[in-house]
C-alpha atoms as a PDB file:
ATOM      1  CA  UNK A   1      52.853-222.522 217.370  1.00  0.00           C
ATOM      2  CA  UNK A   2      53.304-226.317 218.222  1.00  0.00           C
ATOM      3  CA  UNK A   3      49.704-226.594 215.945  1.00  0.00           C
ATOM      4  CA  UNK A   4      50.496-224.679 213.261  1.00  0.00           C
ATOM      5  CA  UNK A   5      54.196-226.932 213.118  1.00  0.00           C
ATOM      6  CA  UNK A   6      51.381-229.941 212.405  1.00  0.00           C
ATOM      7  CA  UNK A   7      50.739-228.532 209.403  1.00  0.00           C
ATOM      8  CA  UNK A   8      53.951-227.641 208.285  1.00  0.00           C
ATOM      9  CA  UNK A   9      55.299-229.253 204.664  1.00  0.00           C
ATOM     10  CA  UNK A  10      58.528-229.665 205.643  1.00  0.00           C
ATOM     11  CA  UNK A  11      59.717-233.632 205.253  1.00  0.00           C
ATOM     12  CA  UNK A  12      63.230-234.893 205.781  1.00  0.00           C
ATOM     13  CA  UNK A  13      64.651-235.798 202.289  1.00  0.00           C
ATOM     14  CA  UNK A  14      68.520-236.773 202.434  1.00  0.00           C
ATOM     15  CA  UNK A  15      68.780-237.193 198.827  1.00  0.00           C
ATOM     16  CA  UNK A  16      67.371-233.389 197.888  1.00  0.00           C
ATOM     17  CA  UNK A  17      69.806-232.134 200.700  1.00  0.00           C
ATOM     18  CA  UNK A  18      72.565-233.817 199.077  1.00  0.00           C
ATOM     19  CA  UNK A  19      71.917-232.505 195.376  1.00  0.00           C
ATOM     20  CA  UNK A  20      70.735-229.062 196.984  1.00  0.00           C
ATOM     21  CA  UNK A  21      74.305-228.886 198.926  1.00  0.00           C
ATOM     22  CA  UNK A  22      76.222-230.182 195.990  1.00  0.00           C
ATOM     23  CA  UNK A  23      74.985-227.813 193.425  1.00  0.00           C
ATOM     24  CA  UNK A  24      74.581-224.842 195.781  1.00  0.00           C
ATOM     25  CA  UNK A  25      78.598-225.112 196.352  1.00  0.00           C
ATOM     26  CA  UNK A  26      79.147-225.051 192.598  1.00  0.00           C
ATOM     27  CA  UNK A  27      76.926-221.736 192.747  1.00  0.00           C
ATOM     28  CA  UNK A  28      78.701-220.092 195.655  1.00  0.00           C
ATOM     29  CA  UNK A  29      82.417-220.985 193.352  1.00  0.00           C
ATOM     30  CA  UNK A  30      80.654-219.391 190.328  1.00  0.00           C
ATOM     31  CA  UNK A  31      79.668-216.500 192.335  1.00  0.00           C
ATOM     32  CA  UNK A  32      83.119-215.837 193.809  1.00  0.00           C
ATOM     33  CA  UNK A  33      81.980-216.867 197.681  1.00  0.00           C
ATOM     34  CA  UNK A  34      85.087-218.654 199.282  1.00  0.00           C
ATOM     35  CA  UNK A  35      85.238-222.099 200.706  1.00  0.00           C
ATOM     36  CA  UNK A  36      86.001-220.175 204.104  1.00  0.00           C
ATOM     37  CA  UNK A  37      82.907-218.212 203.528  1.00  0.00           C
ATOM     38  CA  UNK A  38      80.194-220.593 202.239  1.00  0.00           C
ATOM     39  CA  UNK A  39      79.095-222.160 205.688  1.00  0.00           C
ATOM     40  CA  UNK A  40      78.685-218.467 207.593  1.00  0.00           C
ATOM     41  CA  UNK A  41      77.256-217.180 204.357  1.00  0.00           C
ATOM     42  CA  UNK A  42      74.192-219.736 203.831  1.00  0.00           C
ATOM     43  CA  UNK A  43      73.510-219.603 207.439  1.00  0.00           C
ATOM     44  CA  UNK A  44      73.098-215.981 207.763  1.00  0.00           C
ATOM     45  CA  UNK A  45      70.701-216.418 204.730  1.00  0.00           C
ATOM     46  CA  UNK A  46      68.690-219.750 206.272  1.00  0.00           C
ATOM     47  CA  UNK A  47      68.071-217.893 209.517  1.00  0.00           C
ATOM     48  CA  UNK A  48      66.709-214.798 207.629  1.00  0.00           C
ATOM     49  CA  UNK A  49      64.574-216.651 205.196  1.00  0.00           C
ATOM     50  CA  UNK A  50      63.383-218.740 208.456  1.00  0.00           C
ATOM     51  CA  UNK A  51      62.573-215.727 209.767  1.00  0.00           C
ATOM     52  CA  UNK A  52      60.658-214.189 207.081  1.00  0.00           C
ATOM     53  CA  UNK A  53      62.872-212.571 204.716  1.00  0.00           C
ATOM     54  CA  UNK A  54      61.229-210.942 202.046  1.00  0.00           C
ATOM     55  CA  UNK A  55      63.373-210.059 199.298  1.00  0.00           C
ATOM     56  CA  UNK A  56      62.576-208.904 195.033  1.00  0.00           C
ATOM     57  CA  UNK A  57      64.376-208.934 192.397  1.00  0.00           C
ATOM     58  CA  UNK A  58      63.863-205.298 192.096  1.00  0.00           C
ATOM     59  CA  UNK A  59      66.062-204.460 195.162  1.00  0.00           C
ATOM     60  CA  UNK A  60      69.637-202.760 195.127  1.00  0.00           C
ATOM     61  CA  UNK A  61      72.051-205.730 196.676  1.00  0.00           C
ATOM     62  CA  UNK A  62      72.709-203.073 199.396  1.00  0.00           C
ATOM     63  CA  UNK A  63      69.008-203.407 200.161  1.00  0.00           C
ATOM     64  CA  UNK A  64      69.166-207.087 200.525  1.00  0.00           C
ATOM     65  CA  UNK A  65      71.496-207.345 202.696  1.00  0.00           C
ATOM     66  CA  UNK A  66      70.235-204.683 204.874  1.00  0.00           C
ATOM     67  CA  UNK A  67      66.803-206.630 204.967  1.00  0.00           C
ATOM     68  CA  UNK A  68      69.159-209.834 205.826  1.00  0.00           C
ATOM     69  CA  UNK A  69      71.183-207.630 208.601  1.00  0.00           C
ATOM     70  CA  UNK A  70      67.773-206.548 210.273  1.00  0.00           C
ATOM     71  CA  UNK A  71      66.345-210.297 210.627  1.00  0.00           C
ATOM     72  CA  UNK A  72      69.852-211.254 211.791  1.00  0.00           C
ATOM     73  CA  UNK A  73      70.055-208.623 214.499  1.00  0.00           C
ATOM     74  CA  UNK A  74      66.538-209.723 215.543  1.00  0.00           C
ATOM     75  CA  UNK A  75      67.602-212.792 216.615  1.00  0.00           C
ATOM     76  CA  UNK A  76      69.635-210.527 219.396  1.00  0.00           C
ATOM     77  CA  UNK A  77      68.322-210.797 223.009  1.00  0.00           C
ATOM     78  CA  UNK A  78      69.997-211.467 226.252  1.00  0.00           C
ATOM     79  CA  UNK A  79      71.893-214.362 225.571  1.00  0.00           C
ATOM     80  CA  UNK A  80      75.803-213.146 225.367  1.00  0.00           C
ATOM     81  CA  UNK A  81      76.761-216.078 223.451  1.00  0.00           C
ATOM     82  CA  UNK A  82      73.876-216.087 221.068  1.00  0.00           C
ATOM     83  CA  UNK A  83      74.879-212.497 220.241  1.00  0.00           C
ATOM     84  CA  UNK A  84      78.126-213.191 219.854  1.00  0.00           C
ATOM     85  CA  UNK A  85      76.538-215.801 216.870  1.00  0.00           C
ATOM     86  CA  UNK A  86      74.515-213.656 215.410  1.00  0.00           C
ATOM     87  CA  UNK A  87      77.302-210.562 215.164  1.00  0.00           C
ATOM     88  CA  UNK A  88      79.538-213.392 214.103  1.00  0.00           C
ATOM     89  CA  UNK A  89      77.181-214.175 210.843  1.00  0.00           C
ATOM     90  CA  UNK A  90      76.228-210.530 210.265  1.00  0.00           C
ATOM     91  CA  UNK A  91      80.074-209.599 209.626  1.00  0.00           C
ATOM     92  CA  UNK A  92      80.591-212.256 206.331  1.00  0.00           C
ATOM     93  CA  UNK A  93      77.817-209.613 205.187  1.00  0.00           C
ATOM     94  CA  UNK A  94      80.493-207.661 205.381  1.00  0.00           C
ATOM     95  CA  UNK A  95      83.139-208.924 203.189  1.00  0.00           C
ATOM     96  CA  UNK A  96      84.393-207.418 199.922  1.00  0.00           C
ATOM     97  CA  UNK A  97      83.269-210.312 197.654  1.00  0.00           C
ATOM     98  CA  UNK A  98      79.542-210.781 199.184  1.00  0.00           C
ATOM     99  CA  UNK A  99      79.111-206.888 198.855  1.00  0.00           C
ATOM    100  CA  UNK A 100      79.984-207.589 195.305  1.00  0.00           C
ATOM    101  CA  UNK A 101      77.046-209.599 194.495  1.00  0.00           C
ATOM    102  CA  UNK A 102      74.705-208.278 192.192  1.00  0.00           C
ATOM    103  CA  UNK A 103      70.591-208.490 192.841  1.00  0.00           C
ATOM    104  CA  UNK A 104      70.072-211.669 190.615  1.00  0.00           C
ATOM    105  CA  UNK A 105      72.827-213.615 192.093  1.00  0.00           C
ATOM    106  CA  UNK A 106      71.015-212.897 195.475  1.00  0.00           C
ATOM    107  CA  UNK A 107      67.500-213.790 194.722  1.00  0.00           C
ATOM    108  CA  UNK A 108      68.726-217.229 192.829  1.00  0.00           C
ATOM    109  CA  UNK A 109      70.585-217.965 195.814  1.00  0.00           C
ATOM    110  CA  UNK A 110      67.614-216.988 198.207  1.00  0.00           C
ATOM    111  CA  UNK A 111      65.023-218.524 195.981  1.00  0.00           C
ATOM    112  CA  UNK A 112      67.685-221.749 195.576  1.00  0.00           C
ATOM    113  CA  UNK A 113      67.752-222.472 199.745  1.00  0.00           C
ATOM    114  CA  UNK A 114      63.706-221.070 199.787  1.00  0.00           C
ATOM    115  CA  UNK A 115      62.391-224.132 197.101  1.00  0.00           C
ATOM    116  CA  UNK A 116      65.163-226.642 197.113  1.00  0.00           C
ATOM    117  CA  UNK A 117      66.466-226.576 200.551  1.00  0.00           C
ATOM    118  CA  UNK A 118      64.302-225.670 203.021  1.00  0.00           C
ATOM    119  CA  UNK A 119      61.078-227.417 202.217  1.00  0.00           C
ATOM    120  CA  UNK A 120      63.367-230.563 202.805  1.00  0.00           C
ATOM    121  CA  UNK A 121      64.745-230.357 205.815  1.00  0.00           C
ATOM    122  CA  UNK A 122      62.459-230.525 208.983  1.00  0.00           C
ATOM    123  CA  UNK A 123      64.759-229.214 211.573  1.00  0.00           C
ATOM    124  CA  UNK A 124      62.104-229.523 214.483  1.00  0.00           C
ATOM    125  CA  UNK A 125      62.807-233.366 214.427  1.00  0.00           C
ATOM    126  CA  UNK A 126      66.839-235.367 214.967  1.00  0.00           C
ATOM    127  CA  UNK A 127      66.087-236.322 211.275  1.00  0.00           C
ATOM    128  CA  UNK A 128      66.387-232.414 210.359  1.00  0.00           C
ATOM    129  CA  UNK A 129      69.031-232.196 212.719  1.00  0.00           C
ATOM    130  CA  UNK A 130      71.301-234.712 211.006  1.00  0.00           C
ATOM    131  CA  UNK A 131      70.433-233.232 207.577  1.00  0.00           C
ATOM    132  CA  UNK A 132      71.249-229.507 208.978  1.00  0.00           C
ATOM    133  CA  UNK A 133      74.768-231.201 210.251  1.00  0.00           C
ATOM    134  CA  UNK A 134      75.092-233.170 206.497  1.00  0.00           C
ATOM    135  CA  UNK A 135      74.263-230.057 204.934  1.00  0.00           C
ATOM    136  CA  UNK A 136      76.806-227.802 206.874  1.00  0.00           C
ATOM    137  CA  UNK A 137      79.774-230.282 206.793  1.00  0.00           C
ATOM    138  CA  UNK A 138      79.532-230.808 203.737  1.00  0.00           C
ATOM    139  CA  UNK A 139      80.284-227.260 203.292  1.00  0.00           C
ATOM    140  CA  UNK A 140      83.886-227.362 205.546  1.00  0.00           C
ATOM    141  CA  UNK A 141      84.870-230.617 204.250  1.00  0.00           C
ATOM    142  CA  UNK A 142      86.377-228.315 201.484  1.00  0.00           C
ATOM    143  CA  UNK A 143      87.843-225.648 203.774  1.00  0.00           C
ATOM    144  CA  UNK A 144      91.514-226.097 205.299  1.00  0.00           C
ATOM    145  CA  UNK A 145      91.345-227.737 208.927  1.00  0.00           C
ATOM    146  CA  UNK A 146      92.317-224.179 210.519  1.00  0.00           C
ATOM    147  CA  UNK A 147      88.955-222.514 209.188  1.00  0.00           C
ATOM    148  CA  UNK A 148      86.434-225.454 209.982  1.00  0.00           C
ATOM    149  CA  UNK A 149      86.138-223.235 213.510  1.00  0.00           C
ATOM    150  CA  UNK A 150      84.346-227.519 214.528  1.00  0.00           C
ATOM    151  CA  UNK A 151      85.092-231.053 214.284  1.00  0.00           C
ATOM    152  CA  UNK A 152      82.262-233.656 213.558  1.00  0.00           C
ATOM    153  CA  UNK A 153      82.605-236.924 214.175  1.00  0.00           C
ATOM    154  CA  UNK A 154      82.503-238.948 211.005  1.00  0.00           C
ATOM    155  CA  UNK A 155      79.212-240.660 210.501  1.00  0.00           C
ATOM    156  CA  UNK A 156      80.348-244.106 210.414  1.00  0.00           C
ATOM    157  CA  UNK A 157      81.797-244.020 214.053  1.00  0.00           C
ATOM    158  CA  UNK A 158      78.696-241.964 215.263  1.00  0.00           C
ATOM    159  CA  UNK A 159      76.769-244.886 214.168  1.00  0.00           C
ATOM    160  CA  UNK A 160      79.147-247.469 215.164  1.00  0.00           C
ATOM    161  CA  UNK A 161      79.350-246.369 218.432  1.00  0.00           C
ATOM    162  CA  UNK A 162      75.400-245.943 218.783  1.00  0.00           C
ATOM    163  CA  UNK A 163      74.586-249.675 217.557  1.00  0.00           C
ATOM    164  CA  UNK A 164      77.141-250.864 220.047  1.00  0.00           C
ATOM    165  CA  UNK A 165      75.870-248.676 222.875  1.00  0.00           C
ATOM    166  CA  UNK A 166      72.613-250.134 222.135  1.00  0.00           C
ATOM    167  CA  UNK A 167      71.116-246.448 222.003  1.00  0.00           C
ATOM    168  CA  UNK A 168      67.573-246.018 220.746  1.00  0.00           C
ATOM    169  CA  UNK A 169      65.246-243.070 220.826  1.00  0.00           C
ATOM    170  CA  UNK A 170      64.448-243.193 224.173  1.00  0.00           C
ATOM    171  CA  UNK A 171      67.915-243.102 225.698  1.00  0.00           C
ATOM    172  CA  UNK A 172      69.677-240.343 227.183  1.00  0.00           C
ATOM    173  CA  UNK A 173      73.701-239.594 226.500  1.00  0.00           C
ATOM    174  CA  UNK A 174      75.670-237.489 227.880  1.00  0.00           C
ATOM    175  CA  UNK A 175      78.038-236.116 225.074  1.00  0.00           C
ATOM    176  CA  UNK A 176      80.886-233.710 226.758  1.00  0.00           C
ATOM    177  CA  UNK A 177      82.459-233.121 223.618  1.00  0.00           C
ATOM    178  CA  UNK A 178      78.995-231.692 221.753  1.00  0.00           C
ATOM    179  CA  UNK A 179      80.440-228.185 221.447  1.00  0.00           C
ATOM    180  CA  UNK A 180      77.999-225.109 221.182  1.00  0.00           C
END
């Protein structure tokens, strides 16, 4: 696995993430997904196409999310609080408006996060990481404090505190407010 992730295309491109994020939210508006919503929803559908989704445009919406459903609840094992997650993401499947959504609006959103998301963010390096955290908050920055469900320190101060800290790659921190 580790020499397969060598040859990986993935590269760490803020700038795609941003436009990617930005446009994707005017989709999900378009396609009636709430601001509550939008967050849960993309991540059930990032975790399935990371997992090998396949999906065609000549499949019942039912079908889709079925074949979405099944990667999710493969994720299941042993861990409590992992399936906790996972059952967590599979009910937004769930909900009235995402039922709604015909075939075409779910392959443009799959193939949307397949070409112009994923192949940008590299999520098996802190790079990744920060874009998967840009990415995300960017999403609850337009829900009502009461849904966010997280709090994320605001870059600035994160960075701040780091250059003052004089914290480099090597170091080791101890943050007891990092949440799950």
């Amino acid at each position: 696995e580790y020499y397969l992730s060598l040859f990986d295309k993935r590269n760490n491109d803020k700038l795609s993430v941003i436009e990617t994020t930005n446009s994707l939210n005017e989709d999900l508006h378009g396609f009636g997904i709430h601001e509550d919503q939008r967050s849960q929803f993309i991540g059930c559908l990032l975790v399935a196409l990371n997992n090998g989704l396949e999906y065609y445009n000549w499949l019942k919406p039912k079908e889709i999310i079925d074949r979405i459903k099944e990667k999710l609840e493969s994720k299941i094992d042993n861990d409590e609080n992992k399936k906790l997650k996972t059952e967590l993401l599979i009910k937004i499947l769930d909900k009235q408006n995402i039922k709604t959504l015909k075939t075409d609006g779910w392959v443009f959103l799959l193939n949307k996060l397949k070409t112009k998301l994923i192949p940008f963010i590299d999520s098996k390096t802190p790079q990744g990481e920060d874009l998967l955290n840009l990415f995300f908050t960017t999403f609850n920055k337009y829900v009502g404090k009461k849904d966010k469900n997280q709090a994320f320190t605001p870059t600035h101060i994160t960075e701040f505190m780091c250059e003052i800290s004089n914290i480099n790659p090597n170091s080791r921190v101890l943050d007891p407010t990092c949440g799950s």
